[in-house]
C-alpha atoms as a PDB file:
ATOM      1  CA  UNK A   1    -153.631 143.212 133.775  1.00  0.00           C
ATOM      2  CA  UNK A   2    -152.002 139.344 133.833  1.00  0.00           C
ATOM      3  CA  UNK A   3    -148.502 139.333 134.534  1.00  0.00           C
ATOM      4  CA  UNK A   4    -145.607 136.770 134.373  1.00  0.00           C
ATOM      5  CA  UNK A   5    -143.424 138.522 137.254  1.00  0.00           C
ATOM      6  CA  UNK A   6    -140.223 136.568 136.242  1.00  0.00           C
ATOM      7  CA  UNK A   7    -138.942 135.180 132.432  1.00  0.00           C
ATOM      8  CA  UNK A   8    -135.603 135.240 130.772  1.00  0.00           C
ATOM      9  CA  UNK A   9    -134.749 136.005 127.060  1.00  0.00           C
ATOM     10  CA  UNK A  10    -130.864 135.004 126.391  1.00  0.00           C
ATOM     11  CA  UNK A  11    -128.817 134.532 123.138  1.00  0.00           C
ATOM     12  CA  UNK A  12    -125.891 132.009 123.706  1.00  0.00           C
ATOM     13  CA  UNK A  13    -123.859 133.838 121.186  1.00  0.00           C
ATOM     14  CA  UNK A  14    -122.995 136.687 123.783  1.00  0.00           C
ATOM     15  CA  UNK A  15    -120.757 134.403 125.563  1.00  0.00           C
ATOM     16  CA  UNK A  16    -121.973 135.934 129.252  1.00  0.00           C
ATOM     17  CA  UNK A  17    -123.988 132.546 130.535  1.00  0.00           C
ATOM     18  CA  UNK A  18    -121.919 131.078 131.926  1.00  0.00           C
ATOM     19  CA  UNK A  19    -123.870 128.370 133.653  1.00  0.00           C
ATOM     20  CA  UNK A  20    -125.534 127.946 130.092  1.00  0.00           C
ATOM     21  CA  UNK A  21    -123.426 124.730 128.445  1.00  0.00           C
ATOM     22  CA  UNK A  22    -124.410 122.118 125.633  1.00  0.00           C
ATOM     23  CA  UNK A  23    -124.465 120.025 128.621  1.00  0.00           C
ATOM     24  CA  UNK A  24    -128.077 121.411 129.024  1.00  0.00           C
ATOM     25  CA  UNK A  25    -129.509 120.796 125.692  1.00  0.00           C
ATOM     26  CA  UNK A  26    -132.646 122.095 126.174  1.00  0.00           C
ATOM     27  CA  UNK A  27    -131.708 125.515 127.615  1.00  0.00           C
ATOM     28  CA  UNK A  28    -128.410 125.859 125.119  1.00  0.00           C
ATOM     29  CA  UNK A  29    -130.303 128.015 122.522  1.00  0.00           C
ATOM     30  CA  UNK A  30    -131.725 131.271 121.977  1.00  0.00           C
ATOM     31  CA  UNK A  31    -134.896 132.565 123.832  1.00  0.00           C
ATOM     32  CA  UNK A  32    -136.258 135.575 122.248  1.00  0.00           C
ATOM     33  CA  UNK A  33    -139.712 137.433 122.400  1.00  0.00           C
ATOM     34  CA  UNK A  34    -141.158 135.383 119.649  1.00  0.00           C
ATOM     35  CA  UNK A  35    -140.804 132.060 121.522  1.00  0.00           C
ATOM     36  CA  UNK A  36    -142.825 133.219 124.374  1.00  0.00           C
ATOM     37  CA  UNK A  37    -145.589 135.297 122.913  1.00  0.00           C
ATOM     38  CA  UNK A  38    -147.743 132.442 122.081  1.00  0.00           C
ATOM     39  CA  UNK A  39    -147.461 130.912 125.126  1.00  0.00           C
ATOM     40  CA  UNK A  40    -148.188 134.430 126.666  1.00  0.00           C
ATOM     41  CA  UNK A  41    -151.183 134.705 124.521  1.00  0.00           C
ATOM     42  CA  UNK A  42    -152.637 131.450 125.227  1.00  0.00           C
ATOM     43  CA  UNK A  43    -152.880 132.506 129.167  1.00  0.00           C
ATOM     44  CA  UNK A  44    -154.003 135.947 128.538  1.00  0.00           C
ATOM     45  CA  UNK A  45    -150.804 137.428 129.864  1.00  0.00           C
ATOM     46  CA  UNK A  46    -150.710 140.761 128.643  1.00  0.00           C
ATOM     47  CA  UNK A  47    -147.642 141.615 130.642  1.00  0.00           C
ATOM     48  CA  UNK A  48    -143.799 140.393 131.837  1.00  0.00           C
ATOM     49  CA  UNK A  49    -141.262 141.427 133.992  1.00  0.00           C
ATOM     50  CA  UNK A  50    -138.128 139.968 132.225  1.00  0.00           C
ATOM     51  CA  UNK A  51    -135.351 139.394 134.380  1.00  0.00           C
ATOM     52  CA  UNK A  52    -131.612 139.523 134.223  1.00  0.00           C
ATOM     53  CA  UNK A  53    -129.817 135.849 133.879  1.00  0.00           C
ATOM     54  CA  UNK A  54    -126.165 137.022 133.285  1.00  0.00           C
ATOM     55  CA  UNK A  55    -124.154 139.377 136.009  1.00  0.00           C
ATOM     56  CA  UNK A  56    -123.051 142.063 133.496  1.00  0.00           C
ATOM     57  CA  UNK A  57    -123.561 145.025 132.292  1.00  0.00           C
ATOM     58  CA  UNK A  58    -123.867 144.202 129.463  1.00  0.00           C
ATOM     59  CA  UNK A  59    -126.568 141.814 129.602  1.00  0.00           C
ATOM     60  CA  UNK A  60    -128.960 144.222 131.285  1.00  0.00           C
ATOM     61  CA  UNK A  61    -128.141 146.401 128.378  1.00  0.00           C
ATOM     62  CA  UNK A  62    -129.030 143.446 126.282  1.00  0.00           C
ATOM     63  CA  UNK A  63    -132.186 142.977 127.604  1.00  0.00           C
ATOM     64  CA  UNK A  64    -133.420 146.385 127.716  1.00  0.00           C
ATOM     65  CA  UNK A  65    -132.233 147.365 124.279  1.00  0.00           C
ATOM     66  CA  UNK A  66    -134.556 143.829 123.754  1.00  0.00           C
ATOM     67  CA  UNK A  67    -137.282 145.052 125.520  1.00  0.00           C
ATOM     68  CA  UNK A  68    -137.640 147.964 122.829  1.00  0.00           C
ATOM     69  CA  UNK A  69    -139.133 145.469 120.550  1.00  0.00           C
ATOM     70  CA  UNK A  70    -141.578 143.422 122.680  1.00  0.00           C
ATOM     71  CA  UNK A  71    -144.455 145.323 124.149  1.00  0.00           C
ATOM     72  CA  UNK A  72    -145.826 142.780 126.354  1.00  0.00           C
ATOM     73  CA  UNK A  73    -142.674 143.119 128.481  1.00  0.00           C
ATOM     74  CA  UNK A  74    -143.527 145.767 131.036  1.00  0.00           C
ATOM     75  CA  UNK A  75    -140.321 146.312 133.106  1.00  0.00           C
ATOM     76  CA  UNK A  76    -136.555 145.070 132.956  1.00  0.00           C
ATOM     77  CA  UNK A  77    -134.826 143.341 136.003  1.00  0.00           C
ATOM     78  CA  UNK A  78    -131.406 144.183 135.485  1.00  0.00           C
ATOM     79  CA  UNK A  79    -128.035 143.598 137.317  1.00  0.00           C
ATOM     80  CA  UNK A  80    -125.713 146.272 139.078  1.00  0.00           C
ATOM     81  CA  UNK A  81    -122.524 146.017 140.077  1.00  0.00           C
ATOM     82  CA  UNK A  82    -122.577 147.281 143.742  1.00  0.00           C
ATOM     83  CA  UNK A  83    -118.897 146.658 144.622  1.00  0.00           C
ATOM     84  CA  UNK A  84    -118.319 148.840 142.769  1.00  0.00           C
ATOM     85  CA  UNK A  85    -117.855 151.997 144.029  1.00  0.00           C
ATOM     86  CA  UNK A  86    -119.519 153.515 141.059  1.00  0.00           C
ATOM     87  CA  UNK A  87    -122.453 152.009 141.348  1.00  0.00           C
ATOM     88  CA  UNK A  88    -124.554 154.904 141.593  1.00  0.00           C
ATOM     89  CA  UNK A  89    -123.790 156.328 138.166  1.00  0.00           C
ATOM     90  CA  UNK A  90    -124.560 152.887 136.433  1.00  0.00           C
ATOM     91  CA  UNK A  91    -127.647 153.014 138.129  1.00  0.00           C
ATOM     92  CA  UNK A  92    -128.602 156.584 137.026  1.00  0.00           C
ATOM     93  CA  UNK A  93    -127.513 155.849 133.581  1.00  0.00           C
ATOM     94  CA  UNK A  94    -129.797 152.798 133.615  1.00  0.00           C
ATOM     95  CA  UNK A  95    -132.294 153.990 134.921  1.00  0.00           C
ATOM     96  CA  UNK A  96    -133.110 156.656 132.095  1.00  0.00           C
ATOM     97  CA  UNK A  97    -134.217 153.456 130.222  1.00  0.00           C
ATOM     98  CA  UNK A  98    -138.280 153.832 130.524  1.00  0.00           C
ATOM     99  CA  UNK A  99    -138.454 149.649 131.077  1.00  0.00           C
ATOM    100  CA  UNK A 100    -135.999 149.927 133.929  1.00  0.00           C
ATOM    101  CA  UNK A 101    -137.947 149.050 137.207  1.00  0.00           C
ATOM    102  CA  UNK A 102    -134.790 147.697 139.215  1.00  0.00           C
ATOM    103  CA  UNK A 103    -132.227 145.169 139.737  1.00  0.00           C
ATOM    104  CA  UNK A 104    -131.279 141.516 140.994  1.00  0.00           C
ATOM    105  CA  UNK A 105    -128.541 140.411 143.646  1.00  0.00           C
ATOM    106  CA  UNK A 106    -127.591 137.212 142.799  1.00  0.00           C
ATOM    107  CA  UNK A 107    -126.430 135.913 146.634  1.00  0.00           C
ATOM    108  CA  UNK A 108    -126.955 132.499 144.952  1.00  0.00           C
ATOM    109  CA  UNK A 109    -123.787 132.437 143.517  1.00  0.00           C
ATOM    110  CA  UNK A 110    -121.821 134.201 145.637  1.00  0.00           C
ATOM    111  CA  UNK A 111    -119.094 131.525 146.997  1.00  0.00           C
ATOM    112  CA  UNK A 112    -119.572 132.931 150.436  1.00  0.00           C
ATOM    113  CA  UNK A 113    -123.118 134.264 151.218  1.00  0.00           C
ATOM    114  CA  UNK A 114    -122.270 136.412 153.869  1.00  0.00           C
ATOM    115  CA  UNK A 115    -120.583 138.396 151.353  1.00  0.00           C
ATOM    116  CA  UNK A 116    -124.009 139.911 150.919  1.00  0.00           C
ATOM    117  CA  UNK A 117    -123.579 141.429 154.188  1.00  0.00           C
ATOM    118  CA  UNK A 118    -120.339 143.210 153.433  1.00  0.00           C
ATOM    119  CA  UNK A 119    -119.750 147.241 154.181  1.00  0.00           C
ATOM    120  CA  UNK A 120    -120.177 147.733 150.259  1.00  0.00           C
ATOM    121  CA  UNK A 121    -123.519 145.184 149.953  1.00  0.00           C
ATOM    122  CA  UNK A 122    -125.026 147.306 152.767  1.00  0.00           C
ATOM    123  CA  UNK A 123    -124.103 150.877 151.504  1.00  0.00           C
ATOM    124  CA  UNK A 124    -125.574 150.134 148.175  1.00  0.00           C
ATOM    125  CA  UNK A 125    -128.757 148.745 149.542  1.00  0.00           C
ATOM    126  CA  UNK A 126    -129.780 150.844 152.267  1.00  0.00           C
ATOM    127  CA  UNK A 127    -129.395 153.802 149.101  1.00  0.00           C
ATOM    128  CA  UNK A 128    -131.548 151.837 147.012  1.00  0.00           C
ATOM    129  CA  UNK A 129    -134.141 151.481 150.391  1.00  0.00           C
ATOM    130  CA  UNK A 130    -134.154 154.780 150.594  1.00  0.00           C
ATOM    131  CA  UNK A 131    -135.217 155.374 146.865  1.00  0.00           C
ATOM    132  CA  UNK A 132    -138.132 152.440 147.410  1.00  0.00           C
ATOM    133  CA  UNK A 133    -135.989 150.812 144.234  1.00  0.00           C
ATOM    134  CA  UNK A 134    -137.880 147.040 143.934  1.00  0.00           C
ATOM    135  CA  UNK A 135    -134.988 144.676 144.145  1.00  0.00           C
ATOM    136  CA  UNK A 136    -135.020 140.942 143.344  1.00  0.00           C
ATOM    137  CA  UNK A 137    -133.395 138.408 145.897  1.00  0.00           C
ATOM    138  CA  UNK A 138    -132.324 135.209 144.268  1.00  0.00           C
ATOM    139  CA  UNK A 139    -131.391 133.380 147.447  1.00  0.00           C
ATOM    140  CA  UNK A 140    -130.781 129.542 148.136  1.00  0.00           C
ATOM    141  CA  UNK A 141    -132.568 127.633 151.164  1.00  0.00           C
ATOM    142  CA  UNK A 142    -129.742 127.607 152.821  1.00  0.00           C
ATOM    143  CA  UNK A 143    -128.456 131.046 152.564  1.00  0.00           C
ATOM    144  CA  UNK A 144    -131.706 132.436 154.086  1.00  0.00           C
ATOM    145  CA  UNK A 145    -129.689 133.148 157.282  1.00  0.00           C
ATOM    146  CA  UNK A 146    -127.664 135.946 155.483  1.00  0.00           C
ATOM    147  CA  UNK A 147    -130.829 137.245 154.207  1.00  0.00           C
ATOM    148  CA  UNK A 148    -132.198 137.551 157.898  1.00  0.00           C
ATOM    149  CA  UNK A 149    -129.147 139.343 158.797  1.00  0.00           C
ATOM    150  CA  UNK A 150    -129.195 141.639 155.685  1.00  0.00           C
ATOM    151  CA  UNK A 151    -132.759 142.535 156.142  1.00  0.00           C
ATOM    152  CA  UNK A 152    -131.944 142.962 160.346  1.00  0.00           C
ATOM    153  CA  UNK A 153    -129.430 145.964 158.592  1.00  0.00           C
ATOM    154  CA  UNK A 154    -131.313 147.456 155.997  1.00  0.00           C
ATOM    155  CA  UNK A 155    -135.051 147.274 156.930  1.00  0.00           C
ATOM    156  CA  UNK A 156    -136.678 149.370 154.635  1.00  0.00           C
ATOM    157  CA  UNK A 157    -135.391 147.210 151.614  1.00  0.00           C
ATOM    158  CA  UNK A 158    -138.261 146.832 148.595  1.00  0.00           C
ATOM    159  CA  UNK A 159    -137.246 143.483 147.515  1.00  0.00           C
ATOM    160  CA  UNK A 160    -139.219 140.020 146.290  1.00  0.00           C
ATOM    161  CA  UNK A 161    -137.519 136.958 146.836  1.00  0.00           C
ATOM    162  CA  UNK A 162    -137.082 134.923 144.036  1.00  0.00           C
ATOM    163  CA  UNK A 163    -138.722 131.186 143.546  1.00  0.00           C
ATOM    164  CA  UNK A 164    -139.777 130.958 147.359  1.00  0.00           C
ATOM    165  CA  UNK A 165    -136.123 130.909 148.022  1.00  0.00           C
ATOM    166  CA  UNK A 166    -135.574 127.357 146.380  1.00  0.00           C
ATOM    167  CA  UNK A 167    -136.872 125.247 149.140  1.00  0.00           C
ATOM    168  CA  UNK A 168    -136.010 121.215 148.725  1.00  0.00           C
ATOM    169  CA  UNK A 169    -139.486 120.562 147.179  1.00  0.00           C
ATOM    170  CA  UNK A 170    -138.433 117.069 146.046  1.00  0.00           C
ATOM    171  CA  UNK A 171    -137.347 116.128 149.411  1.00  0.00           C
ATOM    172  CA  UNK A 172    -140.243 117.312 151.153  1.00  0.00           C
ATOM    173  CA  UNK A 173    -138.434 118.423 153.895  1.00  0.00           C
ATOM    174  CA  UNK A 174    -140.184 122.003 155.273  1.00  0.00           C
ATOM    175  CA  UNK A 175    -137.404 123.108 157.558  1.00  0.00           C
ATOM    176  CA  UNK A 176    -135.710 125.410 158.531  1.00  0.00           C
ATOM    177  CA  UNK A 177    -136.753 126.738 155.305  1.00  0.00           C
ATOM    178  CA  UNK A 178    -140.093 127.516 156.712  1.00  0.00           C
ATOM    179  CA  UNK A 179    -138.615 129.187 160.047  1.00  0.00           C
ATOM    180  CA  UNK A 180    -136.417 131.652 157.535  1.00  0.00           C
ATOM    181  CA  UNK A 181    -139.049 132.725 155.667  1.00  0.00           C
ATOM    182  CA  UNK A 182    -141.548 133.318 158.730  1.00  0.00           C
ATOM    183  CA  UNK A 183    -138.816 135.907 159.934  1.00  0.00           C
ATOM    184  CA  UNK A 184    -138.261 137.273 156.461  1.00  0.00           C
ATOM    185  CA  UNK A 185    -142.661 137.546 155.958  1.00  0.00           C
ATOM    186  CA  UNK A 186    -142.373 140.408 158.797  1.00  0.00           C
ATOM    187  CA  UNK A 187    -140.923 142.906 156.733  1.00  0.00           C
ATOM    188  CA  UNK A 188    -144.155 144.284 155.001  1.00  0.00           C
ATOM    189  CA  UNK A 189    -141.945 145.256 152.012  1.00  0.00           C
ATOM    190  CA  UNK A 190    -140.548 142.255 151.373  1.00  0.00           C
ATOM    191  CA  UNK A 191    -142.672 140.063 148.726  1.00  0.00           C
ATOM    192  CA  UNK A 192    -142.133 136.918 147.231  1.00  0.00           C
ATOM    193  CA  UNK A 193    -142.056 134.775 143.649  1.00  0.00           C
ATOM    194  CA  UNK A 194    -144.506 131.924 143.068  1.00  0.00           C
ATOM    195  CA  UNK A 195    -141.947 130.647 140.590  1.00  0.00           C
ATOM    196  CA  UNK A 196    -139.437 128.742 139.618  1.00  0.00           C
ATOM    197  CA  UNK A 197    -140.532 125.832 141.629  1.00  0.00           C
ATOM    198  CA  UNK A 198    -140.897 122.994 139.406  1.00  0.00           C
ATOM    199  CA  UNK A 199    -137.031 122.392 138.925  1.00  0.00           C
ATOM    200  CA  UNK A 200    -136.647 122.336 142.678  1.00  0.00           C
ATOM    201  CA  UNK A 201    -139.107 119.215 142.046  1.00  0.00           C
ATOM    202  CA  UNK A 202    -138.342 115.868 140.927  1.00  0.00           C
ATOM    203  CA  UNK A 203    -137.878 117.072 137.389  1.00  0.00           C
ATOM    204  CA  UNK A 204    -138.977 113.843 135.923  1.00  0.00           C
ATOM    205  CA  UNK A 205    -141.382 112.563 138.230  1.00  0.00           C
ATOM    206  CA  UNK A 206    -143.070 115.676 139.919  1.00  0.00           C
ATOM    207  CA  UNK A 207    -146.879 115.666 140.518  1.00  0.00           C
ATOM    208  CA  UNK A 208    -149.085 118.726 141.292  1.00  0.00           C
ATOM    209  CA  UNK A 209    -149.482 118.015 145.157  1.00  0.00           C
ATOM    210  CA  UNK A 210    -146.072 118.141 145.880  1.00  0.00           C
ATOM    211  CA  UNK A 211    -146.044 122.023 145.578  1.00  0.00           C
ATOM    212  CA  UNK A 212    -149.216 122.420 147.911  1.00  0.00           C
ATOM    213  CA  UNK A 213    -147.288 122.840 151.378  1.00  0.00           C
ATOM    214  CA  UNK A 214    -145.386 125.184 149.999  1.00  0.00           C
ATOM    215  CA  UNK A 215    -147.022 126.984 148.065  1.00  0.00           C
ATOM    216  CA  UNK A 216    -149.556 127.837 150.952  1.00  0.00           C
ATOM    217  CA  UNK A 217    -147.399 128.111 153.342  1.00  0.00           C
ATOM    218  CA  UNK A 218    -145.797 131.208 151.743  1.00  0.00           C
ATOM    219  CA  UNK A 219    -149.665 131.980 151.270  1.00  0.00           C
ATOM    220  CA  UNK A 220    -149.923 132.014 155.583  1.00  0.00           C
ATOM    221  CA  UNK A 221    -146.633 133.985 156.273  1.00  0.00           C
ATOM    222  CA  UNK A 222    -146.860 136.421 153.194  1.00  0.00           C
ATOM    223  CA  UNK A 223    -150.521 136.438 152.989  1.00  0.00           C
ATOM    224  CA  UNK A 224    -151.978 136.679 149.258  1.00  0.00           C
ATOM    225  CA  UNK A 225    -150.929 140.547 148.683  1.00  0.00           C
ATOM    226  CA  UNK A 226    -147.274 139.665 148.957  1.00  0.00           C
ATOM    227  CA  UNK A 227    -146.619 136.745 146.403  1.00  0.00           C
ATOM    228  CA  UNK A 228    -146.592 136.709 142.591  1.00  0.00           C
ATOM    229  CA  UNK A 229    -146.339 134.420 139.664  1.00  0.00           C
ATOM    230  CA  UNK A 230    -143.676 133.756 137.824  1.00  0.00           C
ATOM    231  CA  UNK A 231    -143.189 131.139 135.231  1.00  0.00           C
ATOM    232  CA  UNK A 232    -139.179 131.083 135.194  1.00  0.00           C
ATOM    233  CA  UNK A 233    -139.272 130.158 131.510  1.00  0.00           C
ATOM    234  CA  UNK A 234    -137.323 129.024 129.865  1.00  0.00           C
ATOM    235  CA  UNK A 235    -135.519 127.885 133.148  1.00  0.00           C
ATOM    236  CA  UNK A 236    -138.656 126.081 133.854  1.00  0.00           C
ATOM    237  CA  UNK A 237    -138.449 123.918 130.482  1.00  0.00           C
ATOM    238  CA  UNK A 238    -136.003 121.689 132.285  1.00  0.00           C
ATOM    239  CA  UNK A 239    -138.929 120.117 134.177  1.00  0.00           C
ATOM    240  CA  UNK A 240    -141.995 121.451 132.999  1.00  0.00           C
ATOM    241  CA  UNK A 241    -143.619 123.064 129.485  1.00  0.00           C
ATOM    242  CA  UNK A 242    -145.578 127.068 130.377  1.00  0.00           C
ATOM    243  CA  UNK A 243    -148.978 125.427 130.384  1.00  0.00           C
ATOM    244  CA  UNK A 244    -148.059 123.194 133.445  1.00  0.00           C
ATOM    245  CA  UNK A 245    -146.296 125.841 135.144  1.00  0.00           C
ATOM    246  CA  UNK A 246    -149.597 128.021 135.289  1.00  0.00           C
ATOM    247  CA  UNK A 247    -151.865 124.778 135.821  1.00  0.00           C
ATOM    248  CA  UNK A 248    -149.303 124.074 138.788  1.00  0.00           C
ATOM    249  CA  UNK A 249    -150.389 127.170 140.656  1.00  0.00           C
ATOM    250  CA  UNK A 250    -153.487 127.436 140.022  1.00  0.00           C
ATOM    251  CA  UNK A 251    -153.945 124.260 141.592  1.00  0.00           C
ATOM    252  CA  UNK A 252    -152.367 125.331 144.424  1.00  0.00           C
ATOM    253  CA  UNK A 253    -154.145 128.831 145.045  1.00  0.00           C
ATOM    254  CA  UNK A 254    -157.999 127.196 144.018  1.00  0.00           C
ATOM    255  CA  UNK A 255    -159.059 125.209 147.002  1.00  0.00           C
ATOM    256  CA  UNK A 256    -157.131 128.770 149.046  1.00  0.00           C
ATOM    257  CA  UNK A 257    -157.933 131.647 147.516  1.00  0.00           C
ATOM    258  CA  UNK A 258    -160.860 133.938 145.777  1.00  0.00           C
ATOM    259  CA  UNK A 259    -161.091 134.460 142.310  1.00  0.00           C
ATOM    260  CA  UNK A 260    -160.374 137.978 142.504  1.00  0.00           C
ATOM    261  CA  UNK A 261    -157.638 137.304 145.057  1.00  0.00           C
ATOM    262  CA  UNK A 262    -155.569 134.767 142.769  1.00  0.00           C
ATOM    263  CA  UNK A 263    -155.962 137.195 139.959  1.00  0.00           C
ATOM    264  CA  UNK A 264    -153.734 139.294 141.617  1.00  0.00           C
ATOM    265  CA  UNK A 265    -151.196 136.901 142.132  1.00  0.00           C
ATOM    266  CA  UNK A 266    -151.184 136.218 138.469  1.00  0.00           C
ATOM    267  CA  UNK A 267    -150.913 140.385 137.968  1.00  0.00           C
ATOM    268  CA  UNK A 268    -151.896 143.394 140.279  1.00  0.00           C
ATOM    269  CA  UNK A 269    -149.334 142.410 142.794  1.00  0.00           C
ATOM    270  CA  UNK A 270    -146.483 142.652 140.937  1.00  0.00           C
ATOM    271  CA  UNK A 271    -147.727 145.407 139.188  1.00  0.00           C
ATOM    272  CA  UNK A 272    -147.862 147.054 142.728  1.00  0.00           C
ATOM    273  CA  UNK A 273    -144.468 145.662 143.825  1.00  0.00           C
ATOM    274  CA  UNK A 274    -142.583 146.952 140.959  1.00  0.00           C
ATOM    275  CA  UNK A 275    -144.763 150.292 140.447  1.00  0.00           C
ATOM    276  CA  UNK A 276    -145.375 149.905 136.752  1.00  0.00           C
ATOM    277  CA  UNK A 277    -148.475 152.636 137.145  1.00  0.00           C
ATOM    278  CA  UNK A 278    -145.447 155.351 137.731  1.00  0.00           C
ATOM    279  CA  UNK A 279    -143.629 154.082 134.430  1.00  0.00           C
END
């Protein structure tokens, strides 16, 4: 079973993108299952995990209602409010959704990360360790720290950080970046996203070898069990079409990696992180 571990569908008419604006041409239009199947069939992806790109509600509604109609999506990322002290009832009406396989904390837009690390953060997440619920980490370079911390207070946490944290692949520049995610690597449930790393690139000039330290670097700390891909589309559009997205990896994991061992990345792990035998 292929899988893309991390793609977006969005209609701009709902009004709850914010960060969505005619200023970004390319990405100010609707994404729906039909524009992605090809591509999907064209790689032999038989599988997504579509992901939440709004902080509402009603978006994960959205997307799950969406889901309904596109088989090759295998699970919904959603979005949960947990400051709210009723976040435990949203999640258990969610979750009677049969595509629901867990939800994203957006730390990178919080104005102040360490809000992650509030009494209300670390209630709601040490409940959902304690159910194994996958959660998805989208998390800036530089706000690794408060993931440290957060991890430091709720251990057990089944989460996957989201495009390798957004190191400053255009820059080069490997640190502390590196030294984060070594500390974050020794929690055996935490995985991590082969994705999204081409618009952390130089969007216009980007070759594949820029993407090889990385890339196998997350290889060494999370070893080839622990990472996925993810293709980010249509995020990834800004700097790169589907087909280089895949070719980017792939070019990454050959000269590192068996057959069957990249195979996984492109499927059984994130089948395993996000338990889609038990849905």
């Amino acid at each position: 079973m292929r899988i893309d571990a991390h793609q977006h569908f969005w209609k701009i008419e709902r009004n709850d993108y914010g960060w969505i604006t005619p200023e970004i041409p390319v990405l100010y239009r609707d994404y729906l299952p039909s524009d992605l199947k090809p591509h999907l069939q064209r790689h032999g992806m038989g599988h997504t995990i579509l992901v939440q790109a709004a902080p509402t509600i009603e978006e994960t509604e959205f997307i799950l209602k969406l889901s309904e109609t596109a088989d090759f999506v295998a699970g919904v990322v959603g979005w949960l409010d947990l400051e709210n002290p009723a976040f435990k009832e949203q999640f258990l009406r969610i979750n009677r959704h049969p595509k629901f396989i867990g939800f994203r904390v957006m730390i990178q837009d919080m104005a102040d990360p360490n809000a992650v690390l509030s009494s209300a953060y670390i209630e709601a997440l040490s409940y959902f360790a304690e159910q194994d619920v996958p959660v998805d980490l989208l998390v800036l370079a530089d706000q690794l720290p408060q993931l440290v911390q957060l991890l430091e207070r709720v251990p057990r946490l089944r989460g996957v950080v989201d495009h390798l944290a957004k190191p400053p692949i255009a820059s080069g520049v490997m640190e502390p970046w590196r030294s984060h995610m070594a500390e974050i690597a020794q929690y055996p449930n935490i995985f991590c996203k082969l994705s999204g790393m081409v618009t952390e690139a130089d969007r216009q000039g980007w070759n594949k070898d820029d993407f090889l330290a990385y890339v196998h670097e997350t290889l060494d700390l999370f070893g080839p069990e622990r990472v996925m891909f993810g293709s980010d589309w249509p995020v990834c559009l800004l700097a790169a079409t589907y087909e280089e997205v895949v070719d980017v990896l792939r070019h990454a994991l050959q000269d590192r990696l068996t057959p069957e061992a990249i195979e996984a990345v492109f499927g059984a792990n994130a089948a395993k992180f996000y338990k889609l035998n038990e849905h």
